[in-house]
C-alpha atoms as a PDB file:
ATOM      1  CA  UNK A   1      -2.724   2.887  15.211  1.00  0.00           C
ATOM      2  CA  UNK A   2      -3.076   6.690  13.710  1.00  0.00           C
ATOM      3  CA  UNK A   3      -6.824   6.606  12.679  1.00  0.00           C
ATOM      4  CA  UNK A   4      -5.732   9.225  10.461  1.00  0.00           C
ATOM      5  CA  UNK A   5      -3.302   7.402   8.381  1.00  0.00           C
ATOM      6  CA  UNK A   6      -5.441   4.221   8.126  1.00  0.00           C
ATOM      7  CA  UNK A   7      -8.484   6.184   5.827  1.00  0.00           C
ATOM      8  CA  UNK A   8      -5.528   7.225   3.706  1.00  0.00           C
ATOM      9  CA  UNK A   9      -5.815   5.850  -0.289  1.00  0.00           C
ATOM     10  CA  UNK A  10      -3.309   3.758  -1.198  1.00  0.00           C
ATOM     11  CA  UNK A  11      -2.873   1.562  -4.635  1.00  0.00           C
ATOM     12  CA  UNK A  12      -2.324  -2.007  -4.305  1.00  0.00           C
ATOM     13  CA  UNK A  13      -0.729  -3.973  -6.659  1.00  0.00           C
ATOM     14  CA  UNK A  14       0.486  -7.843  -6.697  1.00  0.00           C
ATOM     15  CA  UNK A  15       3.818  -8.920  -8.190  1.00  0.00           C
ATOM     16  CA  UNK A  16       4.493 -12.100  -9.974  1.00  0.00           C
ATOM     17  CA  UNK A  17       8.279 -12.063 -11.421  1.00  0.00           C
ATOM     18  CA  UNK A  18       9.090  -8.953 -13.567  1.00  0.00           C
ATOM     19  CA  UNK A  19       5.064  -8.308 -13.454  1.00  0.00           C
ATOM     20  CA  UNK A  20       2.639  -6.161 -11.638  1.00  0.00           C
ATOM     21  CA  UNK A  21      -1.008  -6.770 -11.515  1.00  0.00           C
ATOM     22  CA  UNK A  22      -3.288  -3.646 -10.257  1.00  0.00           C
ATOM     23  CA  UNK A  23      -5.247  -5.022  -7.385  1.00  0.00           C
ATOM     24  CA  UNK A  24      -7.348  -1.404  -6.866  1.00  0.00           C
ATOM     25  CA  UNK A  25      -7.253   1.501  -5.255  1.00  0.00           C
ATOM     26  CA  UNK A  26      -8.281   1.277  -1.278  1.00  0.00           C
ATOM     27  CA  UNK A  27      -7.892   2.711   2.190  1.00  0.00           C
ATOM     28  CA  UNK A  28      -4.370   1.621   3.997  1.00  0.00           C
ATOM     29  CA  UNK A  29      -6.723   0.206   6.487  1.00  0.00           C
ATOM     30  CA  UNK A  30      -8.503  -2.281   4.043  1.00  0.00           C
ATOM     31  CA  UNK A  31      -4.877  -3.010   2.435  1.00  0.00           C
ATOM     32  CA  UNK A  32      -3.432  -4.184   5.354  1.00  0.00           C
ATOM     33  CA  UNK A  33      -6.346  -6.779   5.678  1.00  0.00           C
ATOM     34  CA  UNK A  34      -5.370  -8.470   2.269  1.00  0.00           C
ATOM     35  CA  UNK A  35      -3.896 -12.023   2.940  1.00  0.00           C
ATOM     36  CA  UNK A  36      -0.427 -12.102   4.058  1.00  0.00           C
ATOM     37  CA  UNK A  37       1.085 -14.336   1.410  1.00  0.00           C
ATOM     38  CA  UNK A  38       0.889 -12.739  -1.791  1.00  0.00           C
ATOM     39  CA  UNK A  39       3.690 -10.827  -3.060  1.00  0.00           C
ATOM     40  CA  UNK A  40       1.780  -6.981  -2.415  1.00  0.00           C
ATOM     41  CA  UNK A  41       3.368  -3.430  -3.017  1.00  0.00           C
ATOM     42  CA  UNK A  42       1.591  -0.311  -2.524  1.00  0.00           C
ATOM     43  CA  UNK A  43       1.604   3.373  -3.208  1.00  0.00           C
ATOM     44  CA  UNK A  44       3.166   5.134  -0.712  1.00  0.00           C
ATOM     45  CA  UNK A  45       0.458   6.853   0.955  1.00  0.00           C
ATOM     46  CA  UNK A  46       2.836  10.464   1.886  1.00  0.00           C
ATOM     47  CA  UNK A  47       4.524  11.007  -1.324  1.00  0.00           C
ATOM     48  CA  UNK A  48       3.347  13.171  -3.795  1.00  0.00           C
ATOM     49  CA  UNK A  49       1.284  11.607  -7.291  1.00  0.00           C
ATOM     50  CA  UNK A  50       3.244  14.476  -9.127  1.00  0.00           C
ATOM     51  CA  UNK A  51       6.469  12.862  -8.502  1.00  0.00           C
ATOM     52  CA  UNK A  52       4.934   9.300  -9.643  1.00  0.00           C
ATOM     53  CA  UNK A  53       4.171   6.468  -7.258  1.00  0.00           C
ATOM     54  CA  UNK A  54       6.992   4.891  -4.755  1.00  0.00           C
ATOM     55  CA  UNK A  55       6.256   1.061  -4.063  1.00  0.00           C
ATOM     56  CA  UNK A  56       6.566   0.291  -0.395  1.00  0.00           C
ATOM     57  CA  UNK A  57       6.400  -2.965   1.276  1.00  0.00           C
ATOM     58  CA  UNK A  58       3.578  -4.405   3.382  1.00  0.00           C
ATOM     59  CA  UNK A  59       6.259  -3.738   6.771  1.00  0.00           C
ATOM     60  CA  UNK A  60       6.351  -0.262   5.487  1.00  0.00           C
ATOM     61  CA  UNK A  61       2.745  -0.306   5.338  1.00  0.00           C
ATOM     62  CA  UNK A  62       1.961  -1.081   8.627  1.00  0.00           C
ATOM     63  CA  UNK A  63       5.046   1.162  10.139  1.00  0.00           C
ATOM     64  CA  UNK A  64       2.913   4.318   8.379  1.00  0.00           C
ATOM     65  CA  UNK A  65      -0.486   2.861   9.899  1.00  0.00           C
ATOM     66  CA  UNK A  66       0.933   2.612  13.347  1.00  0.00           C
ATOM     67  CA  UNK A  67       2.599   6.565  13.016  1.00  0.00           C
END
């Protein structure tokens, strides 16, 4: 794992249907330690806040942390 990308800041959020429900704001590291079966999408932790957040997956997640 990139210790580097794991104390990045990521937003979590869960989904449920057409919904999102902010979960908080936290490191990728503490993200990735959430419980597998909710429906999570988070922040993408290399794009830019001026260009508005892009949702990745949990797989996406963990492909970043292991970079």
């Amino acid at each position: 794992m990139n210790m580097e990308h794991l104390t990045q800041i990521v937003e979590v959020s869960l989904k449920r249907g057409n919904e999102r429900q902010d979960v908080g704001i936290m490191t990728v590291r503490q993200a990735l330690e959430l419980p597998v079966p909710g429906r999570f999408e988070y922040t993408n932790p290399e794009r830019s806040s001026r260009r508005g957040p892009a949702r990745i997956s949990r797989e996406e997640l963990q492909a970043y942390a292991w970079g």
